[in-house]
N, C-alpha and C. Protein backbone atom coordinates (compact mmCIF):
# COMPACT_ATOMS: atom_id res chain seq x y z
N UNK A 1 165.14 64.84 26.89
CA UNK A 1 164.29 65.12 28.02
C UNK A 1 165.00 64.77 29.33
N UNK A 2 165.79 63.38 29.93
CA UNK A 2 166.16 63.17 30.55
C UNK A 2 167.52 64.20 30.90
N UNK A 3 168.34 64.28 29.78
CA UNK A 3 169.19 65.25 30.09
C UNK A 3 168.80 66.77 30.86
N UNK A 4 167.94 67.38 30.18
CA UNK A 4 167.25 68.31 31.05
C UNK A 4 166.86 68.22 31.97
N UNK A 5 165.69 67.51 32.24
CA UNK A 5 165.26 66.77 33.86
C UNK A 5 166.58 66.68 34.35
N UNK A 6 167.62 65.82 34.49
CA UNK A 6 168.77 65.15 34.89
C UNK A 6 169.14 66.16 35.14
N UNK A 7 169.69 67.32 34.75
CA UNK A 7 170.76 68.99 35.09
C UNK A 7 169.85 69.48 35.96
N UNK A 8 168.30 69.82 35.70
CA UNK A 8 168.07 70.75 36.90
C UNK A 8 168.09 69.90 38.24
N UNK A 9 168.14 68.28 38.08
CA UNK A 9 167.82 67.64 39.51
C UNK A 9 169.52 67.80 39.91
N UNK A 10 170.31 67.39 38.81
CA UNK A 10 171.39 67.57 39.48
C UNK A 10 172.28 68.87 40.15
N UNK A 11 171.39 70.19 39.97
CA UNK A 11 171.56 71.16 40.15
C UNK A 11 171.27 71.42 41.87
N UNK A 12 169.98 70.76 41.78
CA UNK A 12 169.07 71.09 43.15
C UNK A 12 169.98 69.98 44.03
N UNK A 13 170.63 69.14 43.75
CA UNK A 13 170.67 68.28 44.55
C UNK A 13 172.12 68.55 44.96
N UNK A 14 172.72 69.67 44.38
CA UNK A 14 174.35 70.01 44.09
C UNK A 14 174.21 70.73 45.48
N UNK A 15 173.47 71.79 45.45
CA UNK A 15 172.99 72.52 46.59
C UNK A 15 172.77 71.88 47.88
N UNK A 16 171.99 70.92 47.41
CA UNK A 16 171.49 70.15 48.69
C UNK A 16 173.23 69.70 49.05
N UNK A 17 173.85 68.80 48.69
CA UNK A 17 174.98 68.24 48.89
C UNK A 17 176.02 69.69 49.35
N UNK A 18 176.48 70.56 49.43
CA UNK A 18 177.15 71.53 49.63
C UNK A 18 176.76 71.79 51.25
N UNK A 19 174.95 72.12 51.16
CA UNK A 19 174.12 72.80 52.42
C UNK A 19 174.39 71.74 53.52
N UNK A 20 174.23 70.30 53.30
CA UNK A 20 174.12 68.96 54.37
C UNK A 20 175.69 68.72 54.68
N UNK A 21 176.71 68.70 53.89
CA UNK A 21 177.94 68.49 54.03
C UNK A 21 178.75 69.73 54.30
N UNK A 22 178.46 70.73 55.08
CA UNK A 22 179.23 71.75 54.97
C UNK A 22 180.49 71.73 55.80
N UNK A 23 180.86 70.80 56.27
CA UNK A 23 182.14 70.75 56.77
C UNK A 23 182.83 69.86 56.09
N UNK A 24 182.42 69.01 55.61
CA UNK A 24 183.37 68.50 54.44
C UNK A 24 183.94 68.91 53.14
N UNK A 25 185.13 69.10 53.35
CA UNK A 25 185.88 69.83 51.68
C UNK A 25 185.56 68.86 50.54
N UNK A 26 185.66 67.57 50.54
CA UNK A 26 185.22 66.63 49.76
C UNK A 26 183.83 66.65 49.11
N UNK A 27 183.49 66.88 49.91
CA UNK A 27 181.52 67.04 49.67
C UNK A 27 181.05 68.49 48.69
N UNK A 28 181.92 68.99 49.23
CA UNK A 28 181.88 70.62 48.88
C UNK A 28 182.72 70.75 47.25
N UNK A 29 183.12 69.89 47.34
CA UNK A 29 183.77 69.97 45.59
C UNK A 29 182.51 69.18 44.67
N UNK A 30 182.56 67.78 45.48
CA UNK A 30 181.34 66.93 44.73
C UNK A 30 179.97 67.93 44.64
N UNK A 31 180.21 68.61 45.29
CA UNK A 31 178.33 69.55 45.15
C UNK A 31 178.81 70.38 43.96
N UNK A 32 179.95 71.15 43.88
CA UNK A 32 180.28 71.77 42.74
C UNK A 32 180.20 71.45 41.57
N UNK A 33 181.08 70.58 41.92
CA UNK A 33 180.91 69.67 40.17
C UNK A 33 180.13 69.29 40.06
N UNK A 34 179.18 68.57 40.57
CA UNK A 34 177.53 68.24 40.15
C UNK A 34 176.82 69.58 39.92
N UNK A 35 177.24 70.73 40.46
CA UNK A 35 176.50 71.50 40.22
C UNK A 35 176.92 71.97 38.28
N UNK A 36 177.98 72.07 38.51
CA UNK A 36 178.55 72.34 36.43
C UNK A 36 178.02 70.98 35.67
N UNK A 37 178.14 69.88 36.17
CA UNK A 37 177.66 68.93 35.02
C UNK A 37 176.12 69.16 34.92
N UNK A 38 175.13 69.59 35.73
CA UNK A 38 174.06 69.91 35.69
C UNK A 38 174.09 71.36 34.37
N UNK A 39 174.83 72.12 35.00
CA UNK A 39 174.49 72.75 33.69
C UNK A 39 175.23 73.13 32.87
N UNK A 40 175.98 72.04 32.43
CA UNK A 40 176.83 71.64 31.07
C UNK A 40 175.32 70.96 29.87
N UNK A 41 174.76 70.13 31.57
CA UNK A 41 173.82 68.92 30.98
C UNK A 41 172.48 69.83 30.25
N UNK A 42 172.42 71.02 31.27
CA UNK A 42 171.09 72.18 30.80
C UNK A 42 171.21 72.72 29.16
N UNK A 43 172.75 73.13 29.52
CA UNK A 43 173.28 74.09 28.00
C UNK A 43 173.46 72.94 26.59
N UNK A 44 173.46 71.74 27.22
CA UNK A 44 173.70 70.40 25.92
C UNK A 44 172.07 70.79 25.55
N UNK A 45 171.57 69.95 26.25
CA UNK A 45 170.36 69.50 25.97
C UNK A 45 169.27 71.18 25.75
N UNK A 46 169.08 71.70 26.55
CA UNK A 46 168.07 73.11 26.13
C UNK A 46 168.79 74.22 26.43
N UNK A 47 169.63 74.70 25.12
CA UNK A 47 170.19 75.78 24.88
C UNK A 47 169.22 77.38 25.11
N UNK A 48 167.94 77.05 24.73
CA UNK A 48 167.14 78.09 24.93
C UNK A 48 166.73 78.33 26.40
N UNK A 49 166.91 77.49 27.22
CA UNK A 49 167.32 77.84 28.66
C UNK A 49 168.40 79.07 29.19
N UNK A 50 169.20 79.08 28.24
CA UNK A 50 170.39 80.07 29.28
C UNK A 50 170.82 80.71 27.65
N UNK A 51 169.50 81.33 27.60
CA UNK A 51 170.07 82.59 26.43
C UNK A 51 170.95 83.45 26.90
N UNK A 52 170.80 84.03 28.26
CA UNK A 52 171.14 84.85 28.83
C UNK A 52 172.65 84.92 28.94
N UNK A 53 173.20 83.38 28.75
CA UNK A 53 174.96 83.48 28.98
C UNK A 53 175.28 83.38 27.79
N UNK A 54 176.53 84.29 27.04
CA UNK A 54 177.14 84.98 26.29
C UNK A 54 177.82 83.50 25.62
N UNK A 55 177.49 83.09 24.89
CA UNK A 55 178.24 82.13 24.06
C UNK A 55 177.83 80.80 24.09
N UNK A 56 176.81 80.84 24.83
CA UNK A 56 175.90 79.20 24.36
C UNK A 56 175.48 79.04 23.39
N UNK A 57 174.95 79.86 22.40
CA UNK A 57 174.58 79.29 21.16
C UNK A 57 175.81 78.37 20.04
N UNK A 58 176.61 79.67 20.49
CA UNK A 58 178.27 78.74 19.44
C UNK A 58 178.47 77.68 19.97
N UNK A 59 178.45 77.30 21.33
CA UNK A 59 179.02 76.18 22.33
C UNK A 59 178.07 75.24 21.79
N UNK A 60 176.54 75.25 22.01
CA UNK A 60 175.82 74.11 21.85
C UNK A 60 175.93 74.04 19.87
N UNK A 61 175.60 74.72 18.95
CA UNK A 61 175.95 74.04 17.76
C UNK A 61 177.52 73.26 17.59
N UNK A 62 178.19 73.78 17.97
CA UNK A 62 179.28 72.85 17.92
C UNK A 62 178.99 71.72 18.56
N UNK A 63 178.68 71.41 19.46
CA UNK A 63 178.40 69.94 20.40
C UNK A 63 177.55 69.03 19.24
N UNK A 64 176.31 70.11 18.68
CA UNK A 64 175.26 69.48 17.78
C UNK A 64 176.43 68.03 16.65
N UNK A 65 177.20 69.08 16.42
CA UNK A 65 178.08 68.23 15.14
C UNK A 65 178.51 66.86 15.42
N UNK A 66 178.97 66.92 16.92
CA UNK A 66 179.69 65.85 17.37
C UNK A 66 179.24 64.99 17.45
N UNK A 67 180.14 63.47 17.10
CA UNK A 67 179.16 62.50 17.27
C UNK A 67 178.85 62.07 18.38
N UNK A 68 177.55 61.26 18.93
CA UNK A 68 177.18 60.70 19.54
C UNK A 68 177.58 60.28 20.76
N UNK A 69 178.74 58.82 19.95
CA UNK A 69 179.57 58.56 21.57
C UNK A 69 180.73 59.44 22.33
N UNK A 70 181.14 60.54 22.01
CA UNK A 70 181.48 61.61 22.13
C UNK A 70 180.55 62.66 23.58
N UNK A 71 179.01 62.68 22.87
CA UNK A 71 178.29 63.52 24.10
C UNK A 71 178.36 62.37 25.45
N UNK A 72 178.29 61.03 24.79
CA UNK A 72 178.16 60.27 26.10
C UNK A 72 179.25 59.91 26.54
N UNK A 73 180.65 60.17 26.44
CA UNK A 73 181.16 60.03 27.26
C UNK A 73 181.56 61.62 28.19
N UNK A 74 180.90 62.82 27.14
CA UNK A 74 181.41 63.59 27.88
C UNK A 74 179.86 63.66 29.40
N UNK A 75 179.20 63.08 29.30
CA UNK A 75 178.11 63.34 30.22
C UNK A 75 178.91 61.62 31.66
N UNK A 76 179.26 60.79 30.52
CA UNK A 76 180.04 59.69 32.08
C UNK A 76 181.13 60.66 32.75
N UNK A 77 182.10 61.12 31.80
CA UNK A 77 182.80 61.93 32.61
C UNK A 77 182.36 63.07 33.71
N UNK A 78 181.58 63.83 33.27
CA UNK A 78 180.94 64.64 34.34
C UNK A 78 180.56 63.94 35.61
N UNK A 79 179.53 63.04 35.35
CA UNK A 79 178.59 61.99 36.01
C UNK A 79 179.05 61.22 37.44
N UNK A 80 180.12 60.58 37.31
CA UNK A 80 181.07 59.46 37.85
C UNK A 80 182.09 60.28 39.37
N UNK A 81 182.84 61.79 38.80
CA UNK A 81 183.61 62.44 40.05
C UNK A 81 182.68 62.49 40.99
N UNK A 82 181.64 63.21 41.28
CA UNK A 82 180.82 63.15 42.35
C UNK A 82 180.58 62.19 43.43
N UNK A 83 180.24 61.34 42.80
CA UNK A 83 179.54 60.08 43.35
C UNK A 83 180.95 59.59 44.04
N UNK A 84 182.26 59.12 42.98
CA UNK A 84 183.58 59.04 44.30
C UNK A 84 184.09 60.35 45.01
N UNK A 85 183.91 61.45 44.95
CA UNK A 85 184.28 62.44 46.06
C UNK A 85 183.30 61.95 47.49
N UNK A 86 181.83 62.05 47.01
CA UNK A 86 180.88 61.98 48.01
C UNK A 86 179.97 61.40 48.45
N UNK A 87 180.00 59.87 48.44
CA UNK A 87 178.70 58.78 47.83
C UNK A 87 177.67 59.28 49.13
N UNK A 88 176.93 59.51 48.67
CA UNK A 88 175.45 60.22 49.69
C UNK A 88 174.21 60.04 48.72
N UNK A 89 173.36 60.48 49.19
CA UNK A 89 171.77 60.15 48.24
C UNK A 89 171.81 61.82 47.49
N UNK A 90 172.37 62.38 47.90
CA UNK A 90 171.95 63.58 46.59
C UNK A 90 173.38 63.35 45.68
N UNK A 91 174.36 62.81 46.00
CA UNK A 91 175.21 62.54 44.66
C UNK A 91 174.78 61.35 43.55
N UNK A 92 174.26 60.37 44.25
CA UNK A 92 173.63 59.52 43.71
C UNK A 92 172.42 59.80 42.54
N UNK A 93 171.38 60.40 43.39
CA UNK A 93 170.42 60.72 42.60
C UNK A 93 170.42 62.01 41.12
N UNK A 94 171.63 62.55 41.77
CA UNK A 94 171.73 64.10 40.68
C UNK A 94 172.68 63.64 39.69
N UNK A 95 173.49 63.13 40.26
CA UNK A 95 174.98 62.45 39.12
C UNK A 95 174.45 61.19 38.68
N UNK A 96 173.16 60.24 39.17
CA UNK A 96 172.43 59.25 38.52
C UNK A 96 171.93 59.45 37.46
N UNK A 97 171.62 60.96 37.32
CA UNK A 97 170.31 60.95 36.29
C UNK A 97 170.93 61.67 34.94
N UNK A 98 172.71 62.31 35.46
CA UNK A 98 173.45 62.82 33.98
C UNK A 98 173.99 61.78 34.01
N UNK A 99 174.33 60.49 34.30
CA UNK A 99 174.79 58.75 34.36
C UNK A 99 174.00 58.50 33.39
N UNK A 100 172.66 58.09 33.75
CA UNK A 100 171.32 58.07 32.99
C UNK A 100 171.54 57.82 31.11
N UNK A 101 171.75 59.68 31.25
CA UNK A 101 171.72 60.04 30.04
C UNK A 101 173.11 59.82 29.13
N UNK A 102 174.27 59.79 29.50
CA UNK A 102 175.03 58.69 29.12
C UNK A 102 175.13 57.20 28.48
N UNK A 103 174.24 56.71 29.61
CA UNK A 103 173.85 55.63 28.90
C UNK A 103 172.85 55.81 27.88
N UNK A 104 172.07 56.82 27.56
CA UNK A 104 171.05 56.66 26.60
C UNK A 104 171.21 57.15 25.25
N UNK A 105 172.60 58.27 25.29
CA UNK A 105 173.43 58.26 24.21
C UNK A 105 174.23 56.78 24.04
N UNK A 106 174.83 56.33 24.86
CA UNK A 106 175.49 54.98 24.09
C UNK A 106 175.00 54.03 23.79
N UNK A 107 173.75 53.92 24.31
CA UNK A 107 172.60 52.80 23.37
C UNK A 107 172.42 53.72 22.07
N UNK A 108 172.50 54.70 22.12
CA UNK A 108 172.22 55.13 20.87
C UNK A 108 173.06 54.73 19.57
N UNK A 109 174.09 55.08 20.19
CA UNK A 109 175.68 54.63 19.56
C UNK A 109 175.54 53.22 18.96
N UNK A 110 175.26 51.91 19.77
CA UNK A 110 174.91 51.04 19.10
C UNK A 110 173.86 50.61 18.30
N UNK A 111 173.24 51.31 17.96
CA UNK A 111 172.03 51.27 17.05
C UNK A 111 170.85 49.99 17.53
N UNK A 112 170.26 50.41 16.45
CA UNK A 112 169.06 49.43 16.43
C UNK A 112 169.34 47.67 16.94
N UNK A 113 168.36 46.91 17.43
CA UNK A 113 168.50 45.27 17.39
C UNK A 113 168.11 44.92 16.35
N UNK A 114 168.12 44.04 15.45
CA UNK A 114 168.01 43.14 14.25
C UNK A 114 167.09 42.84 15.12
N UNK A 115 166.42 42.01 13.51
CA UNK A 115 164.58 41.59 13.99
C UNK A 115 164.83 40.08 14.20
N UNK A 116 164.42 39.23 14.27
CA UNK A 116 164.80 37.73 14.78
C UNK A 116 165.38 37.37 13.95
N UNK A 117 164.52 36.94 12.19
CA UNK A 117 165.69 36.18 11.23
C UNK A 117 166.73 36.48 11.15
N UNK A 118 167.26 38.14 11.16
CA UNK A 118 168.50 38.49 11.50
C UNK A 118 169.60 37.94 12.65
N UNK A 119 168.43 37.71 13.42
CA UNK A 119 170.05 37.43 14.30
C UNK A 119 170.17 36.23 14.46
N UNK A 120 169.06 35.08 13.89
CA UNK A 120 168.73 33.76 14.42
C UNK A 120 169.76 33.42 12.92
N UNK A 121 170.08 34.13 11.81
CA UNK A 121 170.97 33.99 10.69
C UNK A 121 172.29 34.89 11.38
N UNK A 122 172.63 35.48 11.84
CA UNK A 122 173.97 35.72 12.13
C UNK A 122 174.38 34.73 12.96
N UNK A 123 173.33 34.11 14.46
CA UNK A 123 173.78 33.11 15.35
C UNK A 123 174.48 31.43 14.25
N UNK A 124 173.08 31.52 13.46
CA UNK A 124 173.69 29.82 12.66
C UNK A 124 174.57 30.62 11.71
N UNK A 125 175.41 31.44 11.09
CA UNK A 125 176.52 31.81 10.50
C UNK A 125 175.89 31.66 8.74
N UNK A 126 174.95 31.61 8.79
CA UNK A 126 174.65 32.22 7.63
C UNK A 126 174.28 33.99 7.46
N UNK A 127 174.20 33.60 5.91
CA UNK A 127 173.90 35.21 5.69
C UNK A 127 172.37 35.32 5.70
N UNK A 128 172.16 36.62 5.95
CA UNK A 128 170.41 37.23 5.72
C UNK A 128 170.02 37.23 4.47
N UNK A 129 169.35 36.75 3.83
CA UNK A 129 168.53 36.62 2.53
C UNK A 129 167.80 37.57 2.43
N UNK A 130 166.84 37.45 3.33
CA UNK A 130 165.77 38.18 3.74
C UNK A 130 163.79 37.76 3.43
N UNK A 131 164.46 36.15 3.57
CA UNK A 131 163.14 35.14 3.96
C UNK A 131 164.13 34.11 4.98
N UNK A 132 162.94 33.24 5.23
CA UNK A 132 163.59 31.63 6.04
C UNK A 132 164.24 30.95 5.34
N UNK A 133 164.08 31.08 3.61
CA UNK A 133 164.28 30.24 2.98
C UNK A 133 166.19 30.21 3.04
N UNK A 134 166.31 31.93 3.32
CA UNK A 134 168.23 31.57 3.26
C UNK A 134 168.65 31.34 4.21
N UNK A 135 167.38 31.57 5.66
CA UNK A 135 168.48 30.79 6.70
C UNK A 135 168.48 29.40 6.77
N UNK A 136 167.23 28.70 6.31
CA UNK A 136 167.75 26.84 6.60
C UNK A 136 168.57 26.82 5.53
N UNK A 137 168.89 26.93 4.13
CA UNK A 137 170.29 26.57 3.24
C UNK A 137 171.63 26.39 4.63
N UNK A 138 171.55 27.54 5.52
CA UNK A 138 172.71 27.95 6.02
C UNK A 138 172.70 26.88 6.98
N UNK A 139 171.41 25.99 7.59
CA UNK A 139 171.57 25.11 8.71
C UNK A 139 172.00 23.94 8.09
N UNK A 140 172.56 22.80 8.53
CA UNK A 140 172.58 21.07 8.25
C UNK A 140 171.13 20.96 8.62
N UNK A 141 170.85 20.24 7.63
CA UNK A 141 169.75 19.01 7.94
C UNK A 141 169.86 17.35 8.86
N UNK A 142 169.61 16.70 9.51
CA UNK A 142 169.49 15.93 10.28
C UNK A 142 168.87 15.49 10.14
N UNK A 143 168.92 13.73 9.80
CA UNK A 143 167.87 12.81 9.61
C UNK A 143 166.96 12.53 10.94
């Protein structure tokens, strides 16, 4: 969802950045490229958006395959040029929100948190049993 949201804002805001900066060549690239990572970010995330261009379907199943930390770094890479070509509030906000989604693939990447005994047994260096009973074995007792 965010990825979608994220491409069309970063789309509108690509524009905006091009229209407000028009004498800057710098600005004028950063609007560009925010404007393609927007819809790199459209064609990732809702392929049924841009039936209309000739080879998105092959493009997005292939992406499907790939793993994970893979989409997210290809969405930091997009994300990140903008913002140093042109730091302004529409690079911010449009290259924020394919940033965003970057990060929400690489939380993904690291999976789930362990539930407390889990980690309160990895912290004291015992193993998980999977009662209390195997994490105090794993603690010293103290008179």
């Amino acid at each position: 969802m965010l990825g979608c949201v994220g491409g069309g804002v970063s789309m509108f805001m690509a524009i905006w950045c091009i229209i407000g900066n028009i004498l800057t060549p710098l600005c004028i690239v950063a609007g560009i490229w925010q404007m393609l990572a927007g819809f790199v970010s459209i064609v990732i995330e809702a392929p049924f958006c841009c039936f209309c261009v000739p080879g998105v379907a092959g493009m997005t199943s292939k992406l499907e395959e790939r793993p994970l930390w893979q989409k997210a770094a290809l969405y930091l890479i997009l994300s990140v040029p903008p913002i140093i070509l042109c730091f302004g509030i529409p690079t911010i906000l449009g290259s924020g929100l394919v940033f965003g989604t970057a990060i929400i693939y690489g939380m993904q990447v690291m999976g789930k948190k362990g539930s407390k005994t889990e980690m309160q047994a990895a912290a004291g260096g015992a193993e998980y049993v999977g009662d209390e009973q195997g994490i105090m074995e794993g603690e010293q007792q103290y008179p």
